[in-house]
Protein backbone atom coordinates (compact mmCIF):
# COMPACT_ATOMS: atom_id res chain seq x y z
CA UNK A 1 63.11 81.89 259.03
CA UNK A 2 61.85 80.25 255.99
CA UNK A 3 65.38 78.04 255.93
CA UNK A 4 65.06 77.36 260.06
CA UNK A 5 61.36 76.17 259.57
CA UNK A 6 63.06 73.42 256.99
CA UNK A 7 65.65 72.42 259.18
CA UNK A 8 64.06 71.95 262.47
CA UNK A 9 60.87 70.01 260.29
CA UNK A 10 63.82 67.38 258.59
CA UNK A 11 65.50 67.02 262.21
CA UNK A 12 62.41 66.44 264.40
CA UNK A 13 59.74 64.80 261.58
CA UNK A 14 61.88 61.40 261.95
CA UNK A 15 61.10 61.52 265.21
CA UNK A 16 57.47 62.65 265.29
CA UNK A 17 56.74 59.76 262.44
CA UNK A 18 58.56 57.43 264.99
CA UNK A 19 55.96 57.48 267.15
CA UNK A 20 52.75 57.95 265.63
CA UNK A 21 52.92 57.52 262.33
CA UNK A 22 54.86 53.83 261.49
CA UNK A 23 51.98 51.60 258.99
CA UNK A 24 50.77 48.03 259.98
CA UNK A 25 50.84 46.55 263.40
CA UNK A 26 52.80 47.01 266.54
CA UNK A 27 53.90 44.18 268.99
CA UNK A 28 55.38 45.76 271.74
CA UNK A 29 57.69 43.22 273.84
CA UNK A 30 59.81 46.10 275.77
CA UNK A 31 57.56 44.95 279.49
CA UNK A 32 58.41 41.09 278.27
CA UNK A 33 60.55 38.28 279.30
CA UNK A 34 63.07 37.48 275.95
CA UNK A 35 64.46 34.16 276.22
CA UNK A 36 68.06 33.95 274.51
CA UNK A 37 68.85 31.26 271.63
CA UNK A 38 71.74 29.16 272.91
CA UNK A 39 72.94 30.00 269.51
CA UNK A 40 73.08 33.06 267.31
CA UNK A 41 72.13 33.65 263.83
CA UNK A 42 75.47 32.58 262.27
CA UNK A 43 75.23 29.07 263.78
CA UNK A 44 72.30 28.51 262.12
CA UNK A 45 73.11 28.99 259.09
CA UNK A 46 76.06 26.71 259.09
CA UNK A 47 73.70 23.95 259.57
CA UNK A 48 71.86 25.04 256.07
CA UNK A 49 73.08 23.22 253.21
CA UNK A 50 72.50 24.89 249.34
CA UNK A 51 72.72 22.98 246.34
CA UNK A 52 72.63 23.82 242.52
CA UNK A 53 70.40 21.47 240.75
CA UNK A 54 72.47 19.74 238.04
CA UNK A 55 72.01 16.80 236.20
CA UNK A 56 74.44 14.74 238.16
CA UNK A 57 72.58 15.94 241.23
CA UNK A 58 69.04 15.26 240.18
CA UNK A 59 70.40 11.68 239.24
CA UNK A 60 71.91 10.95 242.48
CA UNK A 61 68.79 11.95 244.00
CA UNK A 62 66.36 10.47 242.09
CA UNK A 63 65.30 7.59 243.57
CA UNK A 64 65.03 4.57 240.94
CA UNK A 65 62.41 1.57 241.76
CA UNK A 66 63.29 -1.74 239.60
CA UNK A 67 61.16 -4.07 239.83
CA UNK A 68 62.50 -7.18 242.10
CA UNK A 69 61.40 -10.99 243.13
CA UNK A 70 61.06 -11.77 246.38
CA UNK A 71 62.20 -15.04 246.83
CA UNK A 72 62.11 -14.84 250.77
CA UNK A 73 58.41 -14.24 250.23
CA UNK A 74 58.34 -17.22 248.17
CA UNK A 75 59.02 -19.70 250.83
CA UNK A 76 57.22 -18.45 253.44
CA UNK A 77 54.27 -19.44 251.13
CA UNK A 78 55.72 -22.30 249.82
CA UNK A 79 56.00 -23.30 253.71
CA UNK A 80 52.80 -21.86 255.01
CA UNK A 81 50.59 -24.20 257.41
CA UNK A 82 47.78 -22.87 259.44
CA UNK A 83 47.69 -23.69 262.96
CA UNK A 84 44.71 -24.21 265.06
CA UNK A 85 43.72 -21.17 267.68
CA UNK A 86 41.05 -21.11 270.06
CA UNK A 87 37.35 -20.33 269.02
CA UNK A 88 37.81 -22.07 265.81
CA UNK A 89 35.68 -24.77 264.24
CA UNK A 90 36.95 -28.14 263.13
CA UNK A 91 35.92 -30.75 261.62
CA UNK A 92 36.29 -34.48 262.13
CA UNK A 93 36.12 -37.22 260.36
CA UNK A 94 36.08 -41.10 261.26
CA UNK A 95 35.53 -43.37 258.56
CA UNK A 96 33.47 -46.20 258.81
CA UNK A 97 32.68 -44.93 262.41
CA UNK A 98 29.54 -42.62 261.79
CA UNK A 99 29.04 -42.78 265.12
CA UNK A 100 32.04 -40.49 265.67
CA UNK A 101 31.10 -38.20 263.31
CA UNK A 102 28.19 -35.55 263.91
CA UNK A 103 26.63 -35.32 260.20
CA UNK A 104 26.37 -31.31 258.79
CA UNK A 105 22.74 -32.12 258.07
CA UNK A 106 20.31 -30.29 255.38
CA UNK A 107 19.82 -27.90 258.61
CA UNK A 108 23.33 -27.49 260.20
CA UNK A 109 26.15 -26.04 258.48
CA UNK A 110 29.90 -27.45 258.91
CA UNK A 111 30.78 -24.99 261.03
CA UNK A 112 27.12 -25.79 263.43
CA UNK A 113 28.21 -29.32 263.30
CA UNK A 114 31.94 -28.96 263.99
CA UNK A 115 34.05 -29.46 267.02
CA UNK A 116 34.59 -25.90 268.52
CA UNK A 117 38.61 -25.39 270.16
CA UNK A 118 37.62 -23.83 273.79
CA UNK A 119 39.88 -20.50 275.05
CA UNK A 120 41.98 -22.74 276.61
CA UNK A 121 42.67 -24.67 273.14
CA UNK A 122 41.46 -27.88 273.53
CA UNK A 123 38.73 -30.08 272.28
CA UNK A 124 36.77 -32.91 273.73
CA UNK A 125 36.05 -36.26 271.30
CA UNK A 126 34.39 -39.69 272.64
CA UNK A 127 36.43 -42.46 273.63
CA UNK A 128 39.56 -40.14 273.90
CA UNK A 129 38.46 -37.37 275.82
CA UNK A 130 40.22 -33.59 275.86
CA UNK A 131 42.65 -33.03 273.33
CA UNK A 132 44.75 -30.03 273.00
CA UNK A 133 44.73 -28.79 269.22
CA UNK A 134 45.70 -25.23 270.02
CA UNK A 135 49.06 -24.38 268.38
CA UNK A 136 48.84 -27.12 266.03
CA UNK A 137 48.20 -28.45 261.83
CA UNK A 138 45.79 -29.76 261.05
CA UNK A 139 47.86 -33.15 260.23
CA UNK A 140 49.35 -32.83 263.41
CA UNK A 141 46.08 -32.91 265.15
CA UNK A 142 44.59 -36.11 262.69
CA UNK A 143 47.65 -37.70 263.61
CA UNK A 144 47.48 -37.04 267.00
CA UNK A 145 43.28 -38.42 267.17
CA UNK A 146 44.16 -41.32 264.97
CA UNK A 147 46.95 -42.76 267.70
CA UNK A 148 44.36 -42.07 270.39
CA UNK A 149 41.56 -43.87 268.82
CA UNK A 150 43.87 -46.25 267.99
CA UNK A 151 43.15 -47.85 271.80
CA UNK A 152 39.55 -48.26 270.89
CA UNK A 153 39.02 -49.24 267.06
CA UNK A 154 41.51 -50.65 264.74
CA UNK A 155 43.54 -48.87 262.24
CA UNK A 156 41.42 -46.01 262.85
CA UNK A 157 41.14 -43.54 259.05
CA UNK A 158 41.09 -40.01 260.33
CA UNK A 159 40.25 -36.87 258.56
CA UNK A 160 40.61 -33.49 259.99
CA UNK A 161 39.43 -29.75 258.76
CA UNK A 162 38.90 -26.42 259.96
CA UNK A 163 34.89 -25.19 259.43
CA UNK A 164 35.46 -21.83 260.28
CA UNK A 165 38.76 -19.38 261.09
CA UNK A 166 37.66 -17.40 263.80
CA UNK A 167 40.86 -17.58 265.84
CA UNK A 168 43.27 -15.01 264.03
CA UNK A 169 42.35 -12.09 261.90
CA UNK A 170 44.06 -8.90 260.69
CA UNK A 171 43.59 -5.35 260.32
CA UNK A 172 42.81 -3.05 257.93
CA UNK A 173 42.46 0.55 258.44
CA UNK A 174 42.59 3.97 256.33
CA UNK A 175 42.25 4.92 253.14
CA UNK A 176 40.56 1.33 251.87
CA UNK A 177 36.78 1.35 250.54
CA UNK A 178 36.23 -1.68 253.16
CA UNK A 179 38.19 -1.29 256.08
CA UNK A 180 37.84 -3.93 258.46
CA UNK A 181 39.22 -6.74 259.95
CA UNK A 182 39.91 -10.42 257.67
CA UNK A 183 40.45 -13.75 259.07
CA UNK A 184 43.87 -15.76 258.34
CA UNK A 185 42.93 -19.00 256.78
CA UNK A 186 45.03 -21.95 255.49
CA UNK A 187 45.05 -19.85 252.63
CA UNK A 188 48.19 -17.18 252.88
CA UNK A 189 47.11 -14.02 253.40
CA UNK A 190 49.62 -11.66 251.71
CA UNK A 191 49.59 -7.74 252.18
CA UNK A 192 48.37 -7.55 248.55
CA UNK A 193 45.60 -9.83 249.06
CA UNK A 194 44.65 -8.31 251.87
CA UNK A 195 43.74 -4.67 250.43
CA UNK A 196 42.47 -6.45 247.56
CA UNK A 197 39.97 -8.03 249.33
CA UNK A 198 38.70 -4.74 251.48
CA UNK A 199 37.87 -3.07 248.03
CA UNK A 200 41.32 -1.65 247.32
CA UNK A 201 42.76 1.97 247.72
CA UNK A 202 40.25 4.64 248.08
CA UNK A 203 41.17 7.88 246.16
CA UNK A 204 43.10 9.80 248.14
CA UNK A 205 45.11 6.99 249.42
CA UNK A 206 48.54 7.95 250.01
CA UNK A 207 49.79 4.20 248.83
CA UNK A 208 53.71 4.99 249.29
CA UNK A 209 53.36 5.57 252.18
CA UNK A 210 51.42 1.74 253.87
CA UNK A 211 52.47 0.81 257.29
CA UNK A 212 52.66 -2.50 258.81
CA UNK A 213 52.69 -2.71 262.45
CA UNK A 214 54.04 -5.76 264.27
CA UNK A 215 54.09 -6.59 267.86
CA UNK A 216 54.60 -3.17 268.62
CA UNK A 217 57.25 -2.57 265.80
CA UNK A 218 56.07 -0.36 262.76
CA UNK A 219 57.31 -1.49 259.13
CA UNK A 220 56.46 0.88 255.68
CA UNK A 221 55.49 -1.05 252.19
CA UNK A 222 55.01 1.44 249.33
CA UNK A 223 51.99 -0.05 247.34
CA UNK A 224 53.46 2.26 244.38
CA UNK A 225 56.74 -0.08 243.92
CA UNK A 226 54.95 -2.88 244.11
CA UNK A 227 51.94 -2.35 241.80
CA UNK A 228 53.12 0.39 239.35
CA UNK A 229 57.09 -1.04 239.39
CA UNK A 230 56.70 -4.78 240.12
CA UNK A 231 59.20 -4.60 243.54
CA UNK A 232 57.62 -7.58 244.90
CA UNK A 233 59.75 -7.52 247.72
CA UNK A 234 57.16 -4.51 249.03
CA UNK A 235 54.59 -8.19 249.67
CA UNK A 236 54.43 -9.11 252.93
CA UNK A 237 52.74 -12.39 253.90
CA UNK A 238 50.69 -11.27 257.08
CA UNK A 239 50.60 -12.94 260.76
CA UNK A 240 47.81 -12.70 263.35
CA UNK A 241 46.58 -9.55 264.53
CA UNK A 242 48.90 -7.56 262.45
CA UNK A 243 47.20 -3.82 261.46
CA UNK A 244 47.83 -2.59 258.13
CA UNK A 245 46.93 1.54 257.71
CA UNK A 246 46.73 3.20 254.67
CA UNK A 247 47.50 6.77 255.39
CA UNK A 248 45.14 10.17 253.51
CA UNK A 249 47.22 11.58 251.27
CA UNK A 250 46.22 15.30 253.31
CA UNK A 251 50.17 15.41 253.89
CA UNK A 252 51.53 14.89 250.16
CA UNK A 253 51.79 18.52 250.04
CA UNK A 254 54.13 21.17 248.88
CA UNK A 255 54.12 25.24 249.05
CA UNK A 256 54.83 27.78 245.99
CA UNK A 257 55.26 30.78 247.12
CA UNK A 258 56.79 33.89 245.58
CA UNK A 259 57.05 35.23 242.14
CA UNK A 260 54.84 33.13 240.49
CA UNK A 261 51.03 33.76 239.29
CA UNK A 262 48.79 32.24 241.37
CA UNK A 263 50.90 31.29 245.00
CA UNK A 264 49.58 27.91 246.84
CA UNK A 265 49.29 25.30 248.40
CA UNK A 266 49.41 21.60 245.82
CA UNK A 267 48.50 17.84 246.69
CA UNK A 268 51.09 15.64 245.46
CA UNK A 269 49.00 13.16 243.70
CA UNK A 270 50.27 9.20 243.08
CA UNK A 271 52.46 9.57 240.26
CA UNK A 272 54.74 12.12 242.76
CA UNK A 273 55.40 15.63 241.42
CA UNK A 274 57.96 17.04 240.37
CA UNK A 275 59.67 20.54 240.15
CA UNK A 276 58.57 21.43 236.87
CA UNK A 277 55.18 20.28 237.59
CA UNK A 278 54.33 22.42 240.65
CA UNK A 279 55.53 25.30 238.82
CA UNK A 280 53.08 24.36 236.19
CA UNK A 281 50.48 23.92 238.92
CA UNK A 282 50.70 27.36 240.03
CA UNK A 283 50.40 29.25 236.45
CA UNK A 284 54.29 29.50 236.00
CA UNK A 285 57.03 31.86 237.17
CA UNK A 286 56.05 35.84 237.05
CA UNK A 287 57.98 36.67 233.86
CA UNK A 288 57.79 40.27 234.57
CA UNK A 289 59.33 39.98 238.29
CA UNK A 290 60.88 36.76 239.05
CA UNK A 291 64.29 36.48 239.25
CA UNK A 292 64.77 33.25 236.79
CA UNK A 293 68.27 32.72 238.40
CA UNK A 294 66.19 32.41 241.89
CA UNK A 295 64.35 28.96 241.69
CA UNK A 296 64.77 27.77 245.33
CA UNK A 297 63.62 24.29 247.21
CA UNK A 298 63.55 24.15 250.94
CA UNK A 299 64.01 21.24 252.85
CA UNK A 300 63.87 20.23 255.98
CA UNK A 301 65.75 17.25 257.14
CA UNK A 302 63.96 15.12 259.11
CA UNK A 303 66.31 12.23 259.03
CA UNK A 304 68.35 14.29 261.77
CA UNK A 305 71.82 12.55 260.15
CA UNK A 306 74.02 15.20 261.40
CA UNK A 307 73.38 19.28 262.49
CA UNK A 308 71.74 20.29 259.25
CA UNK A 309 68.21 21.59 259.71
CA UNK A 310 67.23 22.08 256.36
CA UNK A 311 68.98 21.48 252.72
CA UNK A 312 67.87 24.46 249.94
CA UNK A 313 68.36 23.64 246.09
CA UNK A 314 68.74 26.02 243.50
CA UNK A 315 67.42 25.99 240.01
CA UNK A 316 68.70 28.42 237.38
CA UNK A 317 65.86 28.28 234.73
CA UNK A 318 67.26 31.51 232.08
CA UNK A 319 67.85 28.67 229.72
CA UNK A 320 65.15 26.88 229.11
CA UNK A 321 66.51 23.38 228.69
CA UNK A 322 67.47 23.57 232.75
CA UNK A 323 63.10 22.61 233.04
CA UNK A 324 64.08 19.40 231.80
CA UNK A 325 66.14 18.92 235.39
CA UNK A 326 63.46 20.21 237.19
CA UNK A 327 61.42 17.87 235.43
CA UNK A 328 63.61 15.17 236.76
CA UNK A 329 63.85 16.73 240.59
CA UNK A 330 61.01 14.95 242.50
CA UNK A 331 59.08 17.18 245.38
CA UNK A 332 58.63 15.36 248.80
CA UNK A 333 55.97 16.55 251.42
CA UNK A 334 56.50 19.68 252.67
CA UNK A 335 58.88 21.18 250.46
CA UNK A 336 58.50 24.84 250.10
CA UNK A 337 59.13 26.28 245.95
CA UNK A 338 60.18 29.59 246.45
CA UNK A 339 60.53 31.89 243.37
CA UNK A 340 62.47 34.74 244.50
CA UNK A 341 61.83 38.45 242.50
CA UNK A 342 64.49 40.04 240.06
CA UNK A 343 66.32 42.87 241.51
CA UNK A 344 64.43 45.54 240.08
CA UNK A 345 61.26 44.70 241.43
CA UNK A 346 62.88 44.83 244.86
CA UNK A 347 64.10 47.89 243.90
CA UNK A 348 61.15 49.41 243.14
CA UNK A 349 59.09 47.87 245.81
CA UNK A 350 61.64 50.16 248.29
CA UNK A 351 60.89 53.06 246.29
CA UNK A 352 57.36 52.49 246.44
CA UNK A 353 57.10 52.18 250.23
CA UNK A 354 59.14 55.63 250.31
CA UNK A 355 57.85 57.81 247.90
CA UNK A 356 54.81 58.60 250.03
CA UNK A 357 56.48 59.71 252.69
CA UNK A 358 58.87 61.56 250.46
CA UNK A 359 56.13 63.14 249.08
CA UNK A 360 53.98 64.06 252.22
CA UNK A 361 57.30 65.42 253.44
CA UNK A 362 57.63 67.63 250.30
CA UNK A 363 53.99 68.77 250.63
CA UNK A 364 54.66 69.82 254.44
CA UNK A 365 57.84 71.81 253.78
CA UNK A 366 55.89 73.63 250.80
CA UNK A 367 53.01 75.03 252.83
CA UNK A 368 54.92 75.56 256.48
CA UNK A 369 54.84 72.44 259.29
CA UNK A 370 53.94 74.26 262.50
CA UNK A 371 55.14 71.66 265.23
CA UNK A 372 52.97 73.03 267.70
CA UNK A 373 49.82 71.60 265.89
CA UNK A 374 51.46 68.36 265.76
């Protein structure tokens, strides 16, 4: 009886335990509506790529910043001219003709005293009446007043200057200690200059990352090559009503998880980070558990090139020396470090989970299970 008590308890416990004794939560989806992947769980991984971190990869990767002249950049500045937009100020001078010319005053500034371009971009002077100065130099406008005047007064000696830019301006938004907008002069105004002069980068700027958006189109400057490498080509001389953001850093971020002391969440900081580094950030690998074989970086692509979703590298760190290459293996935002654990502490983690069981099912076939109770 003793042997028939055992048998019936190991064929129908499974099944009692099945129903009211499984740990953790339950979602039950049995009353639901499952919607079918077009495609099944060998498709996608075909589309993930895995590479072993070698020095020949970590060099092909690695992306190197020179620093560069922008010669382009120097002849847009070399060429630079301001033109004349509505709302500005100008000033104009007729010499030997102070009747012409409206004196600042000890109680007027220039710009009080100037000649102010309407919204439709013209001006009015005596003797010649409206003159359109919209769209145009400065010289171009004293030339065109001089062979006006030139009806009324003799060999008429012009002189022509803006008082005040208040026609075109930029933008500058984000991460900047002054934010704001600044006015384009007949001084070139390059991208540089421009977060110079709103108090530079605030802290957690993100200054790889700068965008420059244009009409409508979007451009990126990394404020990194240009400052801490010398690319000047990263300058841009700015145009009217262009916005320049400089993005929080809040998404320079990368996840260690796994085997390794103290699992989180780390801010990539200016400098980048590398592989080593987050490691470092997180206490280390779990010497006791990790698997050092099992150093793993997941990435997603985002570039969308071709089918891959997501490109995993390996790091085998048992020798020592292979820290150097993760050293050399720079992080981007997003990337998850994943430490995975040796075998044995799998292992054991299975036994773990079973030996109560084991043991409660031990205890019950000691002392007599009567299924009735149950």
């Amino acid at each position: 009886m003793k042997i028939i008590n055992k048998l019936s308890l190991s064929i129908l416990l499974p099944v009692l335990l099945t129903g009211c004794a499984i740990p953790g939560s339950n979602l039950d989806i049995s009353s639901k509506i499952i919607v079918k992947s077009k495609e099944n769980d060998n498709n996608i991984l075909n589309r993930v790529n895995v590479y072993r971190l070698t020095p020949e990869l970590v060099k092909m990767y690695r992306q190197s910043i020179k620093a560069k002249a922008n010669p382009e950049l120097d002849a847009q500045l070399h060429a630079y001219q301001y033109k004349v937009g509505p709302f500005d100020i100008l000033n104009i001078t007729v010499w030997d003709h102070p009747e012409l010319t409206i004196p600042a005053g000890s109680y007027r500034s220039a710009s009080e005293a100037g000649n102010w371009v309407r919204a439709d971009g013209t001006i009015f002077y005596p003797y010649i009446g409206v003159v359109k100065v919209a769209g145009k130099t400065v010289t171009e406008i004293r030339n065109i007043i001089a062979r006006k005047l030139s009806q009324y007064i003799e060999d008429p000696q012009v002189d022509v200057n803006v008082a005040a830019f208040r026609s075109q301006q930029v933008y500058i938004t984000g991460s900047i200690e002054k934010p704001g907008k600044q006015p384009i002069t007949d001084i070139p105004l390059t991208l540089l200059d421009a977060i110079n002069q709103a108090g530079g980068l605030s802290k957690d700027a993100d200054w790889r990352n700068v965008t420059l958006t244009r009409n409508g189109q979007l451009e990126h400057s990394s404020m990194y090559a240009l400052i801490q490498k010398g690319d000047i080509t990263q300058n841009i001389l700015l145009k009217a009503n262009d916005i320049v953001h400089v993005p929080n850093n809040d998404g320079q971020k990368v996840f260690v998880m796994g085997e390794v002391k103290d699992p989180q969440t780390l801010r990539i900081d200016r400098a980048g980070m590398s592989l080593t580094e987050a490691l470092s950030g997180v206490g280390g690998i779990n010497q006791l558990q990790a698997d050092a074989t099992g150093v793993f970086v997941i990435r997603a692509d985002k570039d969308k090139k071709d089918d891959r979703v997501a490109s995993i590298y390996q790091l085998d760190i048992k020798d020592a020396t292979a820290m150097v290459i993760g050293t050399e293996f720079d992080l981007k935002p997003y990337d998850i470090v994943y430490v995975t654990a040796a075998p044995i502490v799998r292992w054991n983690r299975v036994i773990a989970q079973i030996l109560p069981t084991l043991t409660g099912i031990n205890e019950l076939s000691e002392t007599g299970f009567n299924i009735k109770s149950w």
